[in-house]
PDB file of N, CA and C in Angstrom:
ATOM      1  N   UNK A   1       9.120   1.518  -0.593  1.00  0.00           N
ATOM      2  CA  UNK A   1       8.245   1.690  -1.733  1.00  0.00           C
ATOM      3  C   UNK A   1       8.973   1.192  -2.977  1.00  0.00           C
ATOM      4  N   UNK A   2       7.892   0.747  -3.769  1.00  0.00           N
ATOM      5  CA  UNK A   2       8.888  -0.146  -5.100  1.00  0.00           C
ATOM      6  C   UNK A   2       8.105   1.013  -5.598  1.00  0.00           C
ATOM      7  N   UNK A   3       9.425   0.702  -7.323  1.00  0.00           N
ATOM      8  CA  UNK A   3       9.313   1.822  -8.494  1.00  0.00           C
ATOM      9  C   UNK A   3       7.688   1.823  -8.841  1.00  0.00           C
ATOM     10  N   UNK A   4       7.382   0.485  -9.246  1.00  0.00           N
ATOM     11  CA  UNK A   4       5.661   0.549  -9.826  1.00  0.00           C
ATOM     12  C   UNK A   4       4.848   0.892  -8.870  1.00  0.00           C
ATOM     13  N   UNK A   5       5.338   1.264  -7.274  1.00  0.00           N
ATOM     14  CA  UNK A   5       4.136   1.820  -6.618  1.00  0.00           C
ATOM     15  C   UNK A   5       4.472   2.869  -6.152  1.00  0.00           C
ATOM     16  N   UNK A   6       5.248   3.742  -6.614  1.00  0.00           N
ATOM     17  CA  UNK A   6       5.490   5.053  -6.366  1.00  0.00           C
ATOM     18  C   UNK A   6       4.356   5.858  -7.136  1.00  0.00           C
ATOM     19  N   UNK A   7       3.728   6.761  -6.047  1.00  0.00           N
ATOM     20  CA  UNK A   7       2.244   7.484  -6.910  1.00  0.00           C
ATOM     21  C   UNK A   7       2.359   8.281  -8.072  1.00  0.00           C
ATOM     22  N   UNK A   8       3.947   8.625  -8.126  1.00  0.00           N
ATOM     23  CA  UNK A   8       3.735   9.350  -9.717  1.00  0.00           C
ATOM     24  C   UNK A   8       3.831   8.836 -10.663  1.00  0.00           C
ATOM     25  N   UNK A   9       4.366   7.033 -10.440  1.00  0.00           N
ATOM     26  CA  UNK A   9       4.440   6.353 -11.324  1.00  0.00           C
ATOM     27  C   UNK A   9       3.349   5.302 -11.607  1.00  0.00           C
ATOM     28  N   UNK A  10       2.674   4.965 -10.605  1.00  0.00           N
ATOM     29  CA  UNK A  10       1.440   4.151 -10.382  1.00  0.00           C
ATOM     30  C   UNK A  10       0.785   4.022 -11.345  1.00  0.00           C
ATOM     31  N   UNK A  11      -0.009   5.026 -12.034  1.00  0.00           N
ATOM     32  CA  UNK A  11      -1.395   4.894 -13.289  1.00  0.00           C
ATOM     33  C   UNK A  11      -0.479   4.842 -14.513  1.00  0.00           C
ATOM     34  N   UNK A  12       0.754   5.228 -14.570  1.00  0.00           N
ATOM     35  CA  UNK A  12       1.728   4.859 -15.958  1.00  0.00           C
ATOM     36  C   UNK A  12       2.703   3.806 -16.424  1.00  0.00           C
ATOM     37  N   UNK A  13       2.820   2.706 -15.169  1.00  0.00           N
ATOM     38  CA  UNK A  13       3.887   2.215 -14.904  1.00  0.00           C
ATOM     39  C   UNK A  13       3.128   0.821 -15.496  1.00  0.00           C
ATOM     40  N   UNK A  14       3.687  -0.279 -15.721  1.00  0.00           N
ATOM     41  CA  UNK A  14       4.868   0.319 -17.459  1.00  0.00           C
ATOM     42  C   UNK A  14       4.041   0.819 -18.586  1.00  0.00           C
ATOM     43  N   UNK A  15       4.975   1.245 -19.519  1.00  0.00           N
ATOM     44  CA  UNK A  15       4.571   2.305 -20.751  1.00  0.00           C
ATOM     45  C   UNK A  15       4.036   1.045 -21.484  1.00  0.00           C
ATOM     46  N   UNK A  16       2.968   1.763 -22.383  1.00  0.00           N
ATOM     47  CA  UNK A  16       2.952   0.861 -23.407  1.00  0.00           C
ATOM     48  C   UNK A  16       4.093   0.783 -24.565  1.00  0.00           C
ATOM     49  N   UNK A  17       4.597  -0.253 -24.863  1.00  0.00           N
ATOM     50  CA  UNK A  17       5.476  -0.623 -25.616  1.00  0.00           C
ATOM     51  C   UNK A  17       5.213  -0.511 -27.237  1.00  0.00           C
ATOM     52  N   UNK A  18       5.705   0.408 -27.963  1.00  0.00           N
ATOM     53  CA  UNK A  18       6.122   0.472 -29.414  1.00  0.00           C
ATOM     54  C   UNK A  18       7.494  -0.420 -30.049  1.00  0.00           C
ATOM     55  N   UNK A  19       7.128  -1.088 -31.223  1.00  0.00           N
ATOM     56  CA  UNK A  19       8.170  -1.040 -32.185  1.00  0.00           C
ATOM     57  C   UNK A  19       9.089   0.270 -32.009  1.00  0.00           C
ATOM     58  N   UNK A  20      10.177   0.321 -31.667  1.00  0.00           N
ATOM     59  CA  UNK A  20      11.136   0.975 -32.104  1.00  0.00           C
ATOM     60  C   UNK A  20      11.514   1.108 -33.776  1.00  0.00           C
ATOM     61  N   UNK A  21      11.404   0.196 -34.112  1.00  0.00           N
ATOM     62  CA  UNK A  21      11.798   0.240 -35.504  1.00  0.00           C
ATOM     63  C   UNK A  21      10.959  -0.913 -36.149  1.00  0.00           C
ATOM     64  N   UNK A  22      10.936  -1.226 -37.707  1.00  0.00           N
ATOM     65  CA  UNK A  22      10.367  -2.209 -38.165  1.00  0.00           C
ATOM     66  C   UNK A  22       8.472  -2.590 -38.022  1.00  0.00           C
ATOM     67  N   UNK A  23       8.274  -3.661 -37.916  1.00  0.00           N
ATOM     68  CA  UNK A  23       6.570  -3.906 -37.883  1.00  0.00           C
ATOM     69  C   UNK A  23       5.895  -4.497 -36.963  1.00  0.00           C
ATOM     70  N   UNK A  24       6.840  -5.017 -35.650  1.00  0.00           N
ATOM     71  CA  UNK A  24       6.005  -5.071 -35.187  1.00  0.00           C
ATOM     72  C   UNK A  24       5.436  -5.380 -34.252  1.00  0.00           C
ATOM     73  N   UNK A  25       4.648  -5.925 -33.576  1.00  0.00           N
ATOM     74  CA  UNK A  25       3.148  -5.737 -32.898  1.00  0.00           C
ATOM     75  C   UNK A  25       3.537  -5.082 -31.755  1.00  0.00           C
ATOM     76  N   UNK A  26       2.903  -3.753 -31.432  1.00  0.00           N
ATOM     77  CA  UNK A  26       3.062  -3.199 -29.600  1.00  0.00           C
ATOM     78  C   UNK A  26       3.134  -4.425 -28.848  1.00  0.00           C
ATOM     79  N   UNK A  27       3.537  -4.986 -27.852  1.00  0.00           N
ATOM     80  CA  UNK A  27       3.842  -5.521 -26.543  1.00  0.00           C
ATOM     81  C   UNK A  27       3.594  -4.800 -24.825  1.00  0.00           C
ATOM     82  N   UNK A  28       3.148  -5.697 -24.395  1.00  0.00           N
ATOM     83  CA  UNK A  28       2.644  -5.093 -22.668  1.00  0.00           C
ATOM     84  C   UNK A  28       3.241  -5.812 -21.992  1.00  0.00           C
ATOM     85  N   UNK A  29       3.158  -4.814 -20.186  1.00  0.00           N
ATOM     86  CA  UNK A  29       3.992  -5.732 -19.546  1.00  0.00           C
ATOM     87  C   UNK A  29       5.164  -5.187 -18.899  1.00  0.00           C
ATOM     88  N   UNK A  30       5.318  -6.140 -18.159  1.00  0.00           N
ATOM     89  CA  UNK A  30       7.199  -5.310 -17.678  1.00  0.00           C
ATOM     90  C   UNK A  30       7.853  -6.596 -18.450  1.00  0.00           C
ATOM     91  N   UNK A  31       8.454  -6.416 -19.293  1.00  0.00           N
ATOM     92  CA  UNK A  31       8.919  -7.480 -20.075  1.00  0.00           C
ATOM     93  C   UNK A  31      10.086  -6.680 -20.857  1.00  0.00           C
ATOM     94  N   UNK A  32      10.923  -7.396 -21.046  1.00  0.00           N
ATOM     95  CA  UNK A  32      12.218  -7.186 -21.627  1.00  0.00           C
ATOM     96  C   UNK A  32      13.343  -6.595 -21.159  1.00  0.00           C
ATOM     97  N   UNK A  33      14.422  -6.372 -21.338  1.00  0.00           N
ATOM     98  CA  UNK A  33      15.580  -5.797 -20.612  1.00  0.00           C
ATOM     99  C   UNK A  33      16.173  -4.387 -21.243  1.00  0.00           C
ATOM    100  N   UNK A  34      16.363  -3.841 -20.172  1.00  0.00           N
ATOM    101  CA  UNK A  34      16.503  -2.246 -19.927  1.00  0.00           C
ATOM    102  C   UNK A  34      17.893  -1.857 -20.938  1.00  0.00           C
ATOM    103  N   UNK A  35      17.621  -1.440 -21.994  1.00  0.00           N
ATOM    104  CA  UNK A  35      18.700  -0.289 -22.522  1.00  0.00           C
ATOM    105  C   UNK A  35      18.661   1.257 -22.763  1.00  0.00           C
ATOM    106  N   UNK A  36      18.221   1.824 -22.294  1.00  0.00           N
ATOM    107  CA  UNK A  36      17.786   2.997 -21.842  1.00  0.00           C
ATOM    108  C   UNK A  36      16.902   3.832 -22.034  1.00  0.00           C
ATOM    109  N   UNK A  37      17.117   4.817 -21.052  1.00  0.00           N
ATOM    110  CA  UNK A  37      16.172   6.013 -20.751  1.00  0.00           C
ATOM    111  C   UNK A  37      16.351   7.319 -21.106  1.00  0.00           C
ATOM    112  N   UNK A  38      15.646   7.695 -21.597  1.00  0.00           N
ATOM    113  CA  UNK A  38      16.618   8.999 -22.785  1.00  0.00           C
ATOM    114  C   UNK A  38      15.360  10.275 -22.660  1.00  0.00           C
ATOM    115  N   UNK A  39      15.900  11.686 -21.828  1.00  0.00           N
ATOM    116  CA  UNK A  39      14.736  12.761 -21.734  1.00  0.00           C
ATOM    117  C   UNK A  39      13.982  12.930 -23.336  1.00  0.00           C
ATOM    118  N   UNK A  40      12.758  13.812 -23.100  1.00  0.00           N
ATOM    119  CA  UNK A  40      12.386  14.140 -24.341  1.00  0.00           C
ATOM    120  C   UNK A  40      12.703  15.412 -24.199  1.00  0.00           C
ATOM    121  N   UNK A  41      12.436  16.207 -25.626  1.00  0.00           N
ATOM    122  CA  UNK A  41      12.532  17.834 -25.782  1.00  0.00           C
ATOM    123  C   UNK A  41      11.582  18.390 -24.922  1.00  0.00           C
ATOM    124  N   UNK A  42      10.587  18.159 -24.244  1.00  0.00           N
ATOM    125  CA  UNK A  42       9.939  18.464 -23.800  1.00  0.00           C
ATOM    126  C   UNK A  42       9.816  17.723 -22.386  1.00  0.00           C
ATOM    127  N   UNK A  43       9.677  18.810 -21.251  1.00  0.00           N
ATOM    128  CA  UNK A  43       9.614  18.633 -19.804  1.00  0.00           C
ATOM    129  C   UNK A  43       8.770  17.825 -19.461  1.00  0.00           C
ATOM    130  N   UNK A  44       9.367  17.072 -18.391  1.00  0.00           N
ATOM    131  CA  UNK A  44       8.130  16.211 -17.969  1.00  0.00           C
ATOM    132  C   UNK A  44       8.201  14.699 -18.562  1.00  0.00           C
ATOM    133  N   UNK A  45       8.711  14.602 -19.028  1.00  0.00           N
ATOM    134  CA  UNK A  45       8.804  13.137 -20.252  1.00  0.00           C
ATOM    135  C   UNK A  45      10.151  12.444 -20.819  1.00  0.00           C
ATOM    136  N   UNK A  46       9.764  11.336 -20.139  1.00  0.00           N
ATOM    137  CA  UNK A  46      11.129  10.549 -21.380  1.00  0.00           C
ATOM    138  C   UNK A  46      10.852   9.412 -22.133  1.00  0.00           C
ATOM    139  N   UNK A  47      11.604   8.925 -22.171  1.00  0.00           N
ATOM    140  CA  UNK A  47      11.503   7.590 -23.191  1.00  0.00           C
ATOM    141  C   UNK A  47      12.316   6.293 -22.746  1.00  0.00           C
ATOM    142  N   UNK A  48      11.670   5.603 -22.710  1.00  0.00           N
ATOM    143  CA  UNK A  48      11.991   4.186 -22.297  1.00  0.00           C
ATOM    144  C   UNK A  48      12.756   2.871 -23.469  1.00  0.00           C
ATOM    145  N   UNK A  49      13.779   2.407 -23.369  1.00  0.00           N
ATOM    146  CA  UNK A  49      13.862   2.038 -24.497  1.00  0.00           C
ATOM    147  C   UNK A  49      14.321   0.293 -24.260  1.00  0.00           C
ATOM    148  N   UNK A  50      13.631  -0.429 -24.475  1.00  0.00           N
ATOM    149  CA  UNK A  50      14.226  -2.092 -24.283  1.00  0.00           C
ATOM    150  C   UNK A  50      14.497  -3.010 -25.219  1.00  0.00           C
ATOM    151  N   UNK A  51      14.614  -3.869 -24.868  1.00  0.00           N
ATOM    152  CA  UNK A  51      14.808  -4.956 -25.638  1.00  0.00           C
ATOM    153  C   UNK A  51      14.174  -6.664 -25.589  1.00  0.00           C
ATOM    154  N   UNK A  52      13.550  -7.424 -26.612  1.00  0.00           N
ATOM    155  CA  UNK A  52      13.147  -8.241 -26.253  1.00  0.00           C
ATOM    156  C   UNK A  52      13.467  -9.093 -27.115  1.00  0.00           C
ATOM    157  N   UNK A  53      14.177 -10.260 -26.669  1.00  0.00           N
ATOM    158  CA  UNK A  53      14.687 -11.290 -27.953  1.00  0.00           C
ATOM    159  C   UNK A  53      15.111 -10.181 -29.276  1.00  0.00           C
ATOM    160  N   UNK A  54      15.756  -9.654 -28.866  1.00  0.00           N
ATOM    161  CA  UNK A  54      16.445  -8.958 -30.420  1.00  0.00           C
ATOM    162  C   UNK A  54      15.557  -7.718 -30.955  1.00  0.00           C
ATOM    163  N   UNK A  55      14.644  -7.281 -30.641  1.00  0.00           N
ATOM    164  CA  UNK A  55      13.575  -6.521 -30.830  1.00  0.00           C
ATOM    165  C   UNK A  55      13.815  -5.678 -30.201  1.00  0.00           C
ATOM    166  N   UNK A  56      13.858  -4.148 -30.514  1.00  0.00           N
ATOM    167  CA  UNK A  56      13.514  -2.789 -29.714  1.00  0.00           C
ATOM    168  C   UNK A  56      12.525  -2.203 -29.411  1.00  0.00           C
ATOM    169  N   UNK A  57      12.314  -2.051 -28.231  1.00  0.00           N
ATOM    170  CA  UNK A  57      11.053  -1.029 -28.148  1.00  0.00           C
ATOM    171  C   UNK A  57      11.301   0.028 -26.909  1.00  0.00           C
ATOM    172  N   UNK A  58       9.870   0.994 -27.092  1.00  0.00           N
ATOM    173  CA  UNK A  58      10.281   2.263 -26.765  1.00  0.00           C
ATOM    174  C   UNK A  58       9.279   2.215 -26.307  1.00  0.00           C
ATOM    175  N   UNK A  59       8.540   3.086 -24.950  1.00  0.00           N
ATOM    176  CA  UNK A  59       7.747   3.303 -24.002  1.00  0.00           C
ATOM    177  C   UNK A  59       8.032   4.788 -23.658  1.00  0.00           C
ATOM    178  N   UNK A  60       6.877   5.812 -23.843  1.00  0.00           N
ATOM    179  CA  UNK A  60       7.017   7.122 -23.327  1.00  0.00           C
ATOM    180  C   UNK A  60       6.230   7.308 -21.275  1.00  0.00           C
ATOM    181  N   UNK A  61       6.830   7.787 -20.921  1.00  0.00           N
ATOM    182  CA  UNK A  61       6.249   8.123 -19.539  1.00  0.00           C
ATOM    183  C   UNK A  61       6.203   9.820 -19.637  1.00  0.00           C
ATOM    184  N   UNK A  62       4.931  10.257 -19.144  1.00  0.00           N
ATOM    185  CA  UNK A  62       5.286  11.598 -18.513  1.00  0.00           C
ATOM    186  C   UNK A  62       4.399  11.846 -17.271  1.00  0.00           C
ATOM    187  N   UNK A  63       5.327  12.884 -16.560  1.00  0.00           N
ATOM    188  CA  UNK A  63       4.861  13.182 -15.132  1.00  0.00           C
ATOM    189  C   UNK A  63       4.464  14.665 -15.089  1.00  0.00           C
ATOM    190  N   UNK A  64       3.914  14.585 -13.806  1.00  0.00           N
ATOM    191  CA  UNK A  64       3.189  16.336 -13.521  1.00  0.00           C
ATOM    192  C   UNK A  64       4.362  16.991 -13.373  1.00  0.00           C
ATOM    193  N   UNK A  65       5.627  16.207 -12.452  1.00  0.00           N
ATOM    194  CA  UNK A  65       6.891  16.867 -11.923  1.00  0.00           C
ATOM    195  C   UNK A  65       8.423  16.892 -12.802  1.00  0.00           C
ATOM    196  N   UNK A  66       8.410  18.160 -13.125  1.00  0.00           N
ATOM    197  CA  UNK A  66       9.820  17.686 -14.147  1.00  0.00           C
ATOM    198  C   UNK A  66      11.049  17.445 -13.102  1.00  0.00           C
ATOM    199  N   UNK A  67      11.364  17.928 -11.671  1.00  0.00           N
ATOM    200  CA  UNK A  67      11.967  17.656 -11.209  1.00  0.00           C
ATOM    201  C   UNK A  67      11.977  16.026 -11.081  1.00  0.00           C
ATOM    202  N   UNK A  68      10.816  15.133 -10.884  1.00  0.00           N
ATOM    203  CA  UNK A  68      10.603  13.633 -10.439  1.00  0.00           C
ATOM    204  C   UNK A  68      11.043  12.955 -11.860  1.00  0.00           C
ATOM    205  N   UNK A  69      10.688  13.289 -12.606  1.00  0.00           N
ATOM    206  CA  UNK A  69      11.331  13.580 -14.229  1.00  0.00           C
ATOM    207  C   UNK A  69      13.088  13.170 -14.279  1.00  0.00           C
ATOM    208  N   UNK A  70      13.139  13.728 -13.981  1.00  0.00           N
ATOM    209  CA  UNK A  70      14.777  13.881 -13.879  1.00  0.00           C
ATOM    210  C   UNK A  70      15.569  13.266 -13.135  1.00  0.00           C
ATOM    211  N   UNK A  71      15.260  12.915 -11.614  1.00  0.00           N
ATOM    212  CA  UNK A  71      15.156  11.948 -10.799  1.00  0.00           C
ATOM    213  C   UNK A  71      14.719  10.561 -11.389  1.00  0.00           C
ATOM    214  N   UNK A  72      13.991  10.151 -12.005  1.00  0.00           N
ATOM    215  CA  UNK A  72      13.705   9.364 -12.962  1.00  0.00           C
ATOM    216  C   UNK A  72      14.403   8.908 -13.740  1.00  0.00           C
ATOM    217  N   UNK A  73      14.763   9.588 -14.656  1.00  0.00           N
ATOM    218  CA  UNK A  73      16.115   8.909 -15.335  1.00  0.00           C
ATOM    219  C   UNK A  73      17.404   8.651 -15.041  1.00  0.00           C
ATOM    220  N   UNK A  74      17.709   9.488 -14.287  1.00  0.00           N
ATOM    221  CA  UNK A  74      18.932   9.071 -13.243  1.00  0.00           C
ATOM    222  C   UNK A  74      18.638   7.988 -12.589  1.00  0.00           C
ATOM    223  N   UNK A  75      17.799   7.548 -11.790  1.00  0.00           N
ATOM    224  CA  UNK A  75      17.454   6.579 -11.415  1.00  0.00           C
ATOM    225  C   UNK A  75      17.772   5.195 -12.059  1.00  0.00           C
ATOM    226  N   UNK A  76      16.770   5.090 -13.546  1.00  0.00           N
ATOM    227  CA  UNK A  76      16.643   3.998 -13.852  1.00  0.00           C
ATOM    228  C   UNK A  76      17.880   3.735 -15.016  1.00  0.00           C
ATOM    229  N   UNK A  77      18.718   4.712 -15.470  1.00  0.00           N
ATOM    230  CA  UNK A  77      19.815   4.702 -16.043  1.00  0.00           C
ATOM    231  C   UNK A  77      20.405   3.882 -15.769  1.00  0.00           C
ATOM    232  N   UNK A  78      20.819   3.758 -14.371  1.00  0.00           N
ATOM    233  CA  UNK A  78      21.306   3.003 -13.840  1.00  0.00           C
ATOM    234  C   UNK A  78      21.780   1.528 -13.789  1.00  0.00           C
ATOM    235  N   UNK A  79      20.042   1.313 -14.143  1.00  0.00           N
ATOM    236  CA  UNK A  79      20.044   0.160 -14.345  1.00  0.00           C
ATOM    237  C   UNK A  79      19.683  -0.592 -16.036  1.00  0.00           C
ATOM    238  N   UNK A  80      20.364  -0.079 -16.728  1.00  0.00           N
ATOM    239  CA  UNK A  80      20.766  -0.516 -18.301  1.00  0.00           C
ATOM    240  C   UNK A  80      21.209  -1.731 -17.638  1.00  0.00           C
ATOM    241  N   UNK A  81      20.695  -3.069 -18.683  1.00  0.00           N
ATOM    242  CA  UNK A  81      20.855  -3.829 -18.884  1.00  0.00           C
ATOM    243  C   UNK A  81      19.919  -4.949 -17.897  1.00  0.00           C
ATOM    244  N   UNK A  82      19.546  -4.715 -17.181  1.00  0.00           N
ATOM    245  CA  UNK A  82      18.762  -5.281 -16.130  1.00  0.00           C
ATOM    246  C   UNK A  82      17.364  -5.446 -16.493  1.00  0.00           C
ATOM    247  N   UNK A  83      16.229  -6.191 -16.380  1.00  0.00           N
ATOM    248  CA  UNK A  83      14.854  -6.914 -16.588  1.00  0.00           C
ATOM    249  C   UNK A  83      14.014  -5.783 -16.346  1.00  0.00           C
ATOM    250  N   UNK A  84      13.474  -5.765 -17.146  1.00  0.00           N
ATOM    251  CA  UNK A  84      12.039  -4.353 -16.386  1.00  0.00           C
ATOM    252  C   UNK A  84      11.697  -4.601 -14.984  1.00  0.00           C
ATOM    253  N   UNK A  85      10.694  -6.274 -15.427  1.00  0.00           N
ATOM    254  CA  UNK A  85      10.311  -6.954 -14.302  1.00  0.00           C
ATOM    255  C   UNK A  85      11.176  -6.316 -12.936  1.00  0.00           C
ATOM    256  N   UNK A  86      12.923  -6.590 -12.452  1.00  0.00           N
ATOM    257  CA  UNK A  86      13.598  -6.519 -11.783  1.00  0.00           C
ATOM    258  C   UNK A  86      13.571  -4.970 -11.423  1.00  0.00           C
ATOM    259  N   UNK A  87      13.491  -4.423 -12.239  1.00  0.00           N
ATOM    260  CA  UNK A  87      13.655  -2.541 -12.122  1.00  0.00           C
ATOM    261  C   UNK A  87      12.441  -2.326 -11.461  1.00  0.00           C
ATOM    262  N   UNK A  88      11.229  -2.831 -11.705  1.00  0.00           N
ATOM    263  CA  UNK A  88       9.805  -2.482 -11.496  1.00  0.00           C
ATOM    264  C   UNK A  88       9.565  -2.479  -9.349  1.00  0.00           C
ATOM    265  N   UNK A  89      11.014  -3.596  -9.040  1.00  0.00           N
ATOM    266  CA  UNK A  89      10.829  -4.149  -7.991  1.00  0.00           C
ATOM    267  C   UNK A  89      11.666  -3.219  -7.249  1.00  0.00           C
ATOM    268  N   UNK A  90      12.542  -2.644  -7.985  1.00  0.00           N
ATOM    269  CA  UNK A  90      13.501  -1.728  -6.504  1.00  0.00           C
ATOM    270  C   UNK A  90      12.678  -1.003  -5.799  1.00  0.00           C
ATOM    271  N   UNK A  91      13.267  -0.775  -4.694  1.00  0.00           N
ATOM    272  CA  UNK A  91      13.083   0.391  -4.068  1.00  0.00           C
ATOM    273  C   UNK A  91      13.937   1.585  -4.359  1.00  0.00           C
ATOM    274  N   UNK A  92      12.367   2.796  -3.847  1.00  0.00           N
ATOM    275  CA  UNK A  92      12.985   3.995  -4.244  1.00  0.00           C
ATOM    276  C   UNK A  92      13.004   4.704  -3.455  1.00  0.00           C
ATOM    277  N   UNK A  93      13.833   6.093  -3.402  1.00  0.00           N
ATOM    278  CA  UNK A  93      13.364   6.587  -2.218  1.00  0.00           C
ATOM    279  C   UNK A  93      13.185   8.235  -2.480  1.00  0.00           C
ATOM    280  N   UNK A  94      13.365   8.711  -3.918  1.00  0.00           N
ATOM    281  CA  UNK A  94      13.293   9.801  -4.392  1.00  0.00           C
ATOM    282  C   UNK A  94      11.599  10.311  -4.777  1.00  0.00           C
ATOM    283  N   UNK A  95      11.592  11.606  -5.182  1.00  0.00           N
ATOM    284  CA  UNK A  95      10.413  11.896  -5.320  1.00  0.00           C
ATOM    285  C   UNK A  95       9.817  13.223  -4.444  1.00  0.00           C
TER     286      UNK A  95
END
């Protein structure tokens, strides 16, 4: 099973993309390269954070499972620095 077809990730996978900082325009897509994944204060949710040509952006995910949650970022931590696209394609085997 790849990451984008894992069922808890399926209807969310990928986030929609925010400006991190500055003006601008949201972006879609598995596009840009992975600098990390960072929990939120709140269960269930983290934050996605990339990069595209020099540009930051940030993507929220949340799940039903805070355990899959957590598993989640450990997971894709991992892979800082690596292509969404490429991340989107591993296999997983957690969950």
């Amino acid at each position: 099973m790849k990451l984008r077809e894992h069922p808890l990730l399926k209807k969310h996978w990928p986030p929609k993309w925010k400006p991190f900082f500055g003006s601008t325009a949201p972006i879609a897509g598995e596009i840009g390269v992975l600098d990390d994944v960072r929990p939120s204060r709140l269960s269930r949710c983290c934050f996605v954070l990339i990069d595209l040509r020099g540009t930051k952006y940030i993507g929220a995910l949340t799940f039903s499972d805070d355990a899959f949650c957590r598993k989640f970022i450990d997971f894709v931590r991992r892979q800082r620095g690596k292509p969404i696209a490429k991340i989107a394609e591993l296999d997983v085997s957690f969950g």
